[in-house]
PDB file of N, CA and C in Angstrom:
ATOM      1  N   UNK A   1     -12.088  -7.007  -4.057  1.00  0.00           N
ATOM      2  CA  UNK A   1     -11.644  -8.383  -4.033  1.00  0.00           C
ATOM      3  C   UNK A   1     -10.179  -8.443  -4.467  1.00  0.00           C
ATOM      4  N   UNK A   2      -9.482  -9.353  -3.505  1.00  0.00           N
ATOM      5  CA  UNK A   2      -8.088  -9.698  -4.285  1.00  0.00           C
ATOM      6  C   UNK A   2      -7.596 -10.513  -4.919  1.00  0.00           C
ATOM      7  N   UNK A   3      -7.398 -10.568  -5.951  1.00  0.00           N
ATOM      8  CA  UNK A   3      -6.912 -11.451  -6.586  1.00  0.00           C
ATOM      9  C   UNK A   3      -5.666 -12.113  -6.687  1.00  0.00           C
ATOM     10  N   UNK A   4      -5.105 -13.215  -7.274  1.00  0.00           N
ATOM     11  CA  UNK A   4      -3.401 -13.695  -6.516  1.00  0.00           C
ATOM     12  C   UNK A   4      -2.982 -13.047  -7.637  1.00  0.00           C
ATOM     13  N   UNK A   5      -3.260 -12.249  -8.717  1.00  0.00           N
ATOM     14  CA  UNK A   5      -2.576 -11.556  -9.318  1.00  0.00           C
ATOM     15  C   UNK A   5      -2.362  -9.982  -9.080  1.00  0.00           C
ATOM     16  N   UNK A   6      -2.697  -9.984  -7.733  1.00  0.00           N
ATOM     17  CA  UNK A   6      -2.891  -8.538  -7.557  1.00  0.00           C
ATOM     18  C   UNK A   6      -1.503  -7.930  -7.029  1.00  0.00           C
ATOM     19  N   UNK A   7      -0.451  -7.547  -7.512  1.00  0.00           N
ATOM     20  CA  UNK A   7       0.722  -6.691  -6.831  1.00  0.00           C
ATOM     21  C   UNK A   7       0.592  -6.187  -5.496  1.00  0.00           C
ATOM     22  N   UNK A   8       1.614  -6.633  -4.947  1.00  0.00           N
ATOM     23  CA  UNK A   8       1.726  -7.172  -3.533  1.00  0.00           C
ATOM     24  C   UNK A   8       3.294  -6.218  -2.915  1.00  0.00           C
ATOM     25  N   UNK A   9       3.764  -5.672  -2.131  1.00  0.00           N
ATOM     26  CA  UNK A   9       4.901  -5.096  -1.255  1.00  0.00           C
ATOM     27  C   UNK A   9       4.388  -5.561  -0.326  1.00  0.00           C
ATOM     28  N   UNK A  10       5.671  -6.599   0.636  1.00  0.00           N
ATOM     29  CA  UNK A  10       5.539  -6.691   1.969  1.00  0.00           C
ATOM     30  C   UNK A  10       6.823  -5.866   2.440  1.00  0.00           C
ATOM     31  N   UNK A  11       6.728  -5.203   3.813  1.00  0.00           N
ATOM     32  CA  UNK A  11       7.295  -4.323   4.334  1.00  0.00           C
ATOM     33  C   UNK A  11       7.861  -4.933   5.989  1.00  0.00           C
ATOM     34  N   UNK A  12       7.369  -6.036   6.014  1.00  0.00           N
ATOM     35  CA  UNK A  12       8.142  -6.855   7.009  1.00  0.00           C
ATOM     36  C   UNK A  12       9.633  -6.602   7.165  1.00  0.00           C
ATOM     37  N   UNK A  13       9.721  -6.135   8.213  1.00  0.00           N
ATOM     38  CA  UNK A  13      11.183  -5.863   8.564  1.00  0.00           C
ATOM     39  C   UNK A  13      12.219  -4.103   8.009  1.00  0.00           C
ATOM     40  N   UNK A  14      11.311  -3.428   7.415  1.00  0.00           N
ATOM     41  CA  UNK A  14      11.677  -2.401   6.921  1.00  0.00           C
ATOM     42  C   UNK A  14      11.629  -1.435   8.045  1.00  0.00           C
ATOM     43  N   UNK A  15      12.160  -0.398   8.032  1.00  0.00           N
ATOM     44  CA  UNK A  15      11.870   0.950   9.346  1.00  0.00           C
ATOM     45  C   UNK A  15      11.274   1.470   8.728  1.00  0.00           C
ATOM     46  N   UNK A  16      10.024   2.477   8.958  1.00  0.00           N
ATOM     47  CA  UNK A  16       9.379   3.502   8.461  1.00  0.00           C
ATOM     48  C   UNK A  16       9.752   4.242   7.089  1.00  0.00           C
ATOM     49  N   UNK A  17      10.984   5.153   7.162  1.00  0.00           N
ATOM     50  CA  UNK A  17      11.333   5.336   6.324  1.00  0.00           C
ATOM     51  C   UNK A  17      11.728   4.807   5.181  1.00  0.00           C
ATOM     52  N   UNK A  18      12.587   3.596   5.082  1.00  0.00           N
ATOM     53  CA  UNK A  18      12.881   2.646   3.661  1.00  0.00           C
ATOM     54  C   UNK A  18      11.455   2.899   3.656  1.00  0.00           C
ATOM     55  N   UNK A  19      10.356   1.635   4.373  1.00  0.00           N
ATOM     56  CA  UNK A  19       8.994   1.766   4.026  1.00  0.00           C
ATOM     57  C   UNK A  19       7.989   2.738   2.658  1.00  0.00           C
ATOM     58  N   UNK A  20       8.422   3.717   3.363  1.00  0.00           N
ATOM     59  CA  UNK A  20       7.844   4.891   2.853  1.00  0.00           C
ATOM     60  C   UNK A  20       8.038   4.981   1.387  1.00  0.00           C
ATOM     61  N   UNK A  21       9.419   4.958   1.128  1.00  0.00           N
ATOM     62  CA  UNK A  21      10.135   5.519  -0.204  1.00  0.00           C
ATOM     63  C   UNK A  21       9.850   4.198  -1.084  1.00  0.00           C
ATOM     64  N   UNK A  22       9.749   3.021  -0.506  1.00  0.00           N
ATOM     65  CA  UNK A  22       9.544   1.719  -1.311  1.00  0.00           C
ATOM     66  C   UNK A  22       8.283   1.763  -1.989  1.00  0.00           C
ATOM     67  N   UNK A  23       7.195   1.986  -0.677  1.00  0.00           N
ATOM     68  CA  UNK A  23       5.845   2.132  -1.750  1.00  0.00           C
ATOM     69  C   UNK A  23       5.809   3.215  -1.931  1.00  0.00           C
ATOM     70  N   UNK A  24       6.120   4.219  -2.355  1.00  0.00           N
ATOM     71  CA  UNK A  24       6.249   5.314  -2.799  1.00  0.00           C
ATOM     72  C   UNK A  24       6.434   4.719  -4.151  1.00  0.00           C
ATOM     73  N   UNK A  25       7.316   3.915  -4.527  1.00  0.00           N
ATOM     74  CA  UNK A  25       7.530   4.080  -6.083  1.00  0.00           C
ATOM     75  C   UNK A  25       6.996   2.677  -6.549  1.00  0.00           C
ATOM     76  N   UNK A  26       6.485   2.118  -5.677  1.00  0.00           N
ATOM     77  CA  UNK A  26       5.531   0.713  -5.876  1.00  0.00           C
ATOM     78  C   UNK A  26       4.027   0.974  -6.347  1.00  0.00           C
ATOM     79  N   UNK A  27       3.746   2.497  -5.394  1.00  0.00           N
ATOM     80  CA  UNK A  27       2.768   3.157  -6.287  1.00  0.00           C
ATOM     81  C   UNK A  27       2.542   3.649  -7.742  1.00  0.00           C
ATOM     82  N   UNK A  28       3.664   4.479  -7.740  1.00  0.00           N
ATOM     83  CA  UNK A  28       4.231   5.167  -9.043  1.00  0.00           C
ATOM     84  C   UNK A  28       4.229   4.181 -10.088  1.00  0.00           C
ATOM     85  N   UNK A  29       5.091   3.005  -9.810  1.00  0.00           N
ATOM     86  CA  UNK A  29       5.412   1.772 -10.911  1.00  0.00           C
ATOM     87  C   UNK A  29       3.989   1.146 -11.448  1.00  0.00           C
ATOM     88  N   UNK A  30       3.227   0.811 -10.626  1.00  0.00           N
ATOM     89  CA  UNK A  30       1.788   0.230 -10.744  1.00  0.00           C
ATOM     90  C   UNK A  30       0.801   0.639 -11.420  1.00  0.00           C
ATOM     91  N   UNK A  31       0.760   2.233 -10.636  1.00  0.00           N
ATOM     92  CA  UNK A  31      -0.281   3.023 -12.059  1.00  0.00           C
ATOM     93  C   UNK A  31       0.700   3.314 -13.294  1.00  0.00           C
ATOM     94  N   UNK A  32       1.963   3.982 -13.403  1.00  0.00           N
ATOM     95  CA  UNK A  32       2.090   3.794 -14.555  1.00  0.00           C
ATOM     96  C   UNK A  32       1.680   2.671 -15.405  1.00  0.00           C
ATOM     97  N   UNK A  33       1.850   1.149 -14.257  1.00  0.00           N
ATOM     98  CA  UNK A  33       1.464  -0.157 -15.328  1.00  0.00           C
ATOM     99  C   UNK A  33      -0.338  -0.404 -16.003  1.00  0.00           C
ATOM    100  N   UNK A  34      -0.889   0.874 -15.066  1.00  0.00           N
ATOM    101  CA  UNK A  34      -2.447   0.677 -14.804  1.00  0.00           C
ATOM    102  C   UNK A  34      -2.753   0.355 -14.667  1.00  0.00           C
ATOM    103  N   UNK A  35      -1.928  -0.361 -13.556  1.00  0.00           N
ATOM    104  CA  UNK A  35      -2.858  -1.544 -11.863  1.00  0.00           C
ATOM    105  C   UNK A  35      -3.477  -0.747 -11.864  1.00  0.00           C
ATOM    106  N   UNK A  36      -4.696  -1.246 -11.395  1.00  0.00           N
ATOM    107  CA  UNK A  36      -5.753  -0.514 -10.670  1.00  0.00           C
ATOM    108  C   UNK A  36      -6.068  -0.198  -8.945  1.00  0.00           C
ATOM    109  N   UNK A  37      -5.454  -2.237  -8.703  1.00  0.00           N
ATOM    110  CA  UNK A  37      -5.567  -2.258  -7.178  1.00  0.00           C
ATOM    111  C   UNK A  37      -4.044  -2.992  -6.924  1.00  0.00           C
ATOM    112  N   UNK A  38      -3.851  -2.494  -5.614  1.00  0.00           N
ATOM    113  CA  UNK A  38      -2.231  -2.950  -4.882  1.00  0.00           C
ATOM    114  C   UNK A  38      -2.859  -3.552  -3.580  1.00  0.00           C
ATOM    115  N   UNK A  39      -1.870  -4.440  -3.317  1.00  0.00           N
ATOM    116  CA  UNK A  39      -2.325  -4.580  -1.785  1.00  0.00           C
ATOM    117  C   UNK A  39      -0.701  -4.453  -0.809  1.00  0.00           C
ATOM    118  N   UNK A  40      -0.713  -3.603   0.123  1.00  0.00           N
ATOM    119  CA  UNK A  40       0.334  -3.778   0.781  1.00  0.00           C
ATOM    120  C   UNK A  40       0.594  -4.438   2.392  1.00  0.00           C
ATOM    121  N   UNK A  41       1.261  -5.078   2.837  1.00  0.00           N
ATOM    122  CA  UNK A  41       1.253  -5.833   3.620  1.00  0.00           C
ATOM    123  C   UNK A  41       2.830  -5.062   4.779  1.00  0.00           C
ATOM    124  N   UNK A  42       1.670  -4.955   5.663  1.00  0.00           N
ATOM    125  CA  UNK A  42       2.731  -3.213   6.589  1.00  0.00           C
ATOM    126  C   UNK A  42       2.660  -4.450   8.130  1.00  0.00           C
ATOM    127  N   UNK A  43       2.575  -5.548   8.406  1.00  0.00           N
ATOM    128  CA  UNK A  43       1.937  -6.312   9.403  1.00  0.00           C
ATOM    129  C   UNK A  43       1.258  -5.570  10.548  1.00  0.00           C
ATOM    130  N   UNK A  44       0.815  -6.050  11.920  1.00  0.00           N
ATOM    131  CA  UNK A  44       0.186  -5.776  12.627  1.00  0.00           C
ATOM    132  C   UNK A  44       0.745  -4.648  13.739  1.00  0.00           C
ATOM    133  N   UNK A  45       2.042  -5.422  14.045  1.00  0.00           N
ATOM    134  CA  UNK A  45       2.878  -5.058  15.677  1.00  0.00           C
ATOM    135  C   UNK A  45       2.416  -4.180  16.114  1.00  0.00           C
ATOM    136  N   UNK A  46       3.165  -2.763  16.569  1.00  0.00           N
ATOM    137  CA  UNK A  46       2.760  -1.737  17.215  1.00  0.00           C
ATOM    138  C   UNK A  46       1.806  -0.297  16.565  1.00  0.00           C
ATOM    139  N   UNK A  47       1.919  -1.036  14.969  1.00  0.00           N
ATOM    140  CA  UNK A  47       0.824   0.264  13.888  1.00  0.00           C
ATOM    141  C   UNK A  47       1.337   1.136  13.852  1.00  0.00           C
ATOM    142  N   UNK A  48       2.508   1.279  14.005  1.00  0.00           N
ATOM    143  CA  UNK A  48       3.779   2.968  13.378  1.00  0.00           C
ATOM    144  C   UNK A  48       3.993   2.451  12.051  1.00  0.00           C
ATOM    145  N   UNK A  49       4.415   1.360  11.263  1.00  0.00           N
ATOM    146  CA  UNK A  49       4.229   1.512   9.994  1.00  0.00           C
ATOM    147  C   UNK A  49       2.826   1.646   9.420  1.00  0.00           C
ATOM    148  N   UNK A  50       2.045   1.003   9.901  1.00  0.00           N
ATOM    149  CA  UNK A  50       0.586   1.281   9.288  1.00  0.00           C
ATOM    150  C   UNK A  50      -0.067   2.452   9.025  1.00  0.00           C
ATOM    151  N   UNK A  51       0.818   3.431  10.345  1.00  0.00           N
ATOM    152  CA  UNK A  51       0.350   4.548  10.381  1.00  0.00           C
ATOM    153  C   UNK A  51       0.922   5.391   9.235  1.00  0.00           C
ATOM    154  N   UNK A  52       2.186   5.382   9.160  1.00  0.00           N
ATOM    155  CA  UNK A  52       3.050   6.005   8.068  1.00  0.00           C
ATOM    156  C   UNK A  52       2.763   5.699   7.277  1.00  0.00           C
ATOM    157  N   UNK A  53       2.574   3.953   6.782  1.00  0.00           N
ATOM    158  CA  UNK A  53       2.242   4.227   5.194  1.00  0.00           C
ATOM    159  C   UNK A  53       1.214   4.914   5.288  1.00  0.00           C
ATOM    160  N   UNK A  54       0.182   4.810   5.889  1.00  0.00           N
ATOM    161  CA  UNK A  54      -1.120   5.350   5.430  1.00  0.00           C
ATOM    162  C   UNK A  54      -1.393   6.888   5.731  1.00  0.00           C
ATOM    163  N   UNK A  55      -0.444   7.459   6.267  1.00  0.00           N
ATOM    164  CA  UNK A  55       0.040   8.926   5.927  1.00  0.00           C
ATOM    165  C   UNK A  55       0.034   9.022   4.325  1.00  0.00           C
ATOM    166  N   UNK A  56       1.422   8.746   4.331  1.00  0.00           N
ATOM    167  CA  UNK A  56       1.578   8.678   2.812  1.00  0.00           C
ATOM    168  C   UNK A  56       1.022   8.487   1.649  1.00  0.00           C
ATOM    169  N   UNK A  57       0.067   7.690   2.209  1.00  0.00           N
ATOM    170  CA  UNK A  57      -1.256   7.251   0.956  1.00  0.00           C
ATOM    171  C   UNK A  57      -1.950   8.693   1.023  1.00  0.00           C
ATOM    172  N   UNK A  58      -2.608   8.822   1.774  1.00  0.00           N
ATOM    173  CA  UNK A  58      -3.069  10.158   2.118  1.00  0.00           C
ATOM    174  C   UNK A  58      -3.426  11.127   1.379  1.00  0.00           C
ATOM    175  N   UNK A  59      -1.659  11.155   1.516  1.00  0.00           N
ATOM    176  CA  UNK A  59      -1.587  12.642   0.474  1.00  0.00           C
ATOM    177  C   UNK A  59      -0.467  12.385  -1.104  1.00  0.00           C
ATOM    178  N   UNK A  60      -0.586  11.171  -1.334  1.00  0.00           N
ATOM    179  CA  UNK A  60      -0.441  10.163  -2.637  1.00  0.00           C
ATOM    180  C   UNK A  60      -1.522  10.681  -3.651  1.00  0.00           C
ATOM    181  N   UNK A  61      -0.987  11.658  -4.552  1.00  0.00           N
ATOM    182  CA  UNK A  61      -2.319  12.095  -5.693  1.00  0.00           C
ATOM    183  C   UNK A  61      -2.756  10.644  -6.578  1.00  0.00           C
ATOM    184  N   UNK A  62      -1.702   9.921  -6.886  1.00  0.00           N
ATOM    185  CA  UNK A  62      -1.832   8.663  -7.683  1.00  0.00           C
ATOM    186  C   UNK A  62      -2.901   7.375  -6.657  1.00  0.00           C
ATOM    187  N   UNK A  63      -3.475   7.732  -5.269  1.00  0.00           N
ATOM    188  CA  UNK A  63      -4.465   7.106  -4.853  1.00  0.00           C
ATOM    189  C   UNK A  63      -5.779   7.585  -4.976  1.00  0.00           C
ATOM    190  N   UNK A  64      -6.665   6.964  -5.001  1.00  0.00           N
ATOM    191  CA  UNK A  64      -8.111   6.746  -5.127  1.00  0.00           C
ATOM    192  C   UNK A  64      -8.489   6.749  -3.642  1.00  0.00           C
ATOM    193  N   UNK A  65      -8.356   5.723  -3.092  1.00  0.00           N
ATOM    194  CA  UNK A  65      -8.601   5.074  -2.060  1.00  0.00           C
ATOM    195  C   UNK A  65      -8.004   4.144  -1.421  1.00  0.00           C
ATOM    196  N   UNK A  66      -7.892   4.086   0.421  1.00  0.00           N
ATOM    197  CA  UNK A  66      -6.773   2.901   0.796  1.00  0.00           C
ATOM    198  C   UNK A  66      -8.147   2.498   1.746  1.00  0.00           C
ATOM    199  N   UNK A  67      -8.207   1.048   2.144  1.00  0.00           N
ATOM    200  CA  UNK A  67      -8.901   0.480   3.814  1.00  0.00           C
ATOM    201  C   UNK A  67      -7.762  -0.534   4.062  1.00  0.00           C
ATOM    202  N   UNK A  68      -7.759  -0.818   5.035  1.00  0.00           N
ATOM    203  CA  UNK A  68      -7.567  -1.652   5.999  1.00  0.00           C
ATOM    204  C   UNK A  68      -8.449  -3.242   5.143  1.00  0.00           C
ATOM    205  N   UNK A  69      -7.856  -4.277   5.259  1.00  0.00           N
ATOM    206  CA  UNK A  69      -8.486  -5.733   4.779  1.00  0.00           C
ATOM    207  C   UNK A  69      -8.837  -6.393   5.940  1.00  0.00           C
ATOM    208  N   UNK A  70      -9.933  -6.000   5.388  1.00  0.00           N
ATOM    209  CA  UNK A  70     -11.578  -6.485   6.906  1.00  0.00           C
ATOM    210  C   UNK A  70     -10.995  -7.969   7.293  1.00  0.00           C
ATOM    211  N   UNK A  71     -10.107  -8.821   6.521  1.00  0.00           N
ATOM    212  CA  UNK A  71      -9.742 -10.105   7.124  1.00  0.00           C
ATOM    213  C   UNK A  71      -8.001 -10.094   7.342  1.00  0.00           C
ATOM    214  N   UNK A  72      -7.626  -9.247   7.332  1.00  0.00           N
ATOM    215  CA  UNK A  72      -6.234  -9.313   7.733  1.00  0.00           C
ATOM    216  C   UNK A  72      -5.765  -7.777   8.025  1.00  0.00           C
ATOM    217  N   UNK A  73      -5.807  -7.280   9.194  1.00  0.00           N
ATOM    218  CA  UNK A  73      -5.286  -5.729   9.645  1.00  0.00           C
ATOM    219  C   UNK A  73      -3.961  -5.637   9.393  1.00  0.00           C
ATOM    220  N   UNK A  74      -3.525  -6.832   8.865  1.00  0.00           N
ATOM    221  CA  UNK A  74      -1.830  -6.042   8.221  1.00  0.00           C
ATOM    222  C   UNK A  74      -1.831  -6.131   7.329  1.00  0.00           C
ATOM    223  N   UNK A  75      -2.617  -5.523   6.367  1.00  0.00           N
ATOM    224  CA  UNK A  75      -2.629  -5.527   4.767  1.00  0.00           C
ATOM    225  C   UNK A  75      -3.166  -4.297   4.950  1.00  0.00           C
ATOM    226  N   UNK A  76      -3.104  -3.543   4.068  1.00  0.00           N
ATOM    227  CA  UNK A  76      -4.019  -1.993   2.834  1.00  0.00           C
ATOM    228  C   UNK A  76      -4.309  -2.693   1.898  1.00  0.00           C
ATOM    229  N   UNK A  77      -5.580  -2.079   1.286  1.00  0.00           N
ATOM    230  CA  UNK A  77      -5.858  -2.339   0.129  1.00  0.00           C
ATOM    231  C   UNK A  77      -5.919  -1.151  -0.970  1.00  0.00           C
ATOM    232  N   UNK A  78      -5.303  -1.042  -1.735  1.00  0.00           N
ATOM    233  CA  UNK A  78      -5.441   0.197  -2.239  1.00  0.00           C
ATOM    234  C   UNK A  78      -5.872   0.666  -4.225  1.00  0.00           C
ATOM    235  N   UNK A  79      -6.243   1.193  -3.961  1.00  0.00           N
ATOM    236  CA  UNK A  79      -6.990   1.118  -5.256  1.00  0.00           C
ATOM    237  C   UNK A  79      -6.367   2.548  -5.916  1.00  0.00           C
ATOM    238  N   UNK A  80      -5.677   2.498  -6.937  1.00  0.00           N
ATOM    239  CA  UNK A  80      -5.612   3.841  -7.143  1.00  0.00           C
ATOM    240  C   UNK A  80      -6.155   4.368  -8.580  1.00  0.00           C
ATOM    241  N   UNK A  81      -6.035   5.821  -8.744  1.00  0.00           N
ATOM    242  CA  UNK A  81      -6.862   6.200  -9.805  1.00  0.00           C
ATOM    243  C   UNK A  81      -6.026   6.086 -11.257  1.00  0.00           C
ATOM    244  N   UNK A  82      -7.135   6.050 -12.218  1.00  0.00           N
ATOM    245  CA  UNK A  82      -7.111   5.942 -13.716  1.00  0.00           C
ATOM    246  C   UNK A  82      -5.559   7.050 -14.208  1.00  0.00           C
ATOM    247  N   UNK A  83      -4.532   6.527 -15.556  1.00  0.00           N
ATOM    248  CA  UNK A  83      -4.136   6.317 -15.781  1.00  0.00           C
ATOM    249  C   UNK A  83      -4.868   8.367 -16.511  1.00  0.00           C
TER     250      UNK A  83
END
């Protein structure tokens, strides 16, 4: 579930790369804070950012787990692990 307090990156308008390096340390920043869950917002268009971030999550040791938000396909939801 998301909550409106849940830390949020939108990536609207970014190229892949900025992309990448942004939540890259949006991750990093979060668990250090010991968010638990992020949600990132990569929008719909052609799914080359969706795809990349979710490369990146991938192989992100600081993730748990990413899906897709069963009510909006341009969001991740991502949950990452304990502190």
């Amino acid at each position: 579930m998301i909550l409106s307090n849940t830390p949020v990156i939108d990536l609207h308008g970014f190229d892949r790369e900025y992309a990448s390096i942004c939540v890259k340390e949006f991750i990093k920043d979060n668990h250090m804070m010991g968010i638990k869950t992020v949600l990132i917002i990569h929008g719909n268009g052609s799914g080359v950012l969706r795809k990349k971030i979710q490369d990146d999550l991938r192989r992100n040791s600081l993730v748990e787990k990413y899906e897709l938000n069963m009510f909006n396909s341009g969001e991740t939801i991502v949950r990452l692990k304990r502190k």
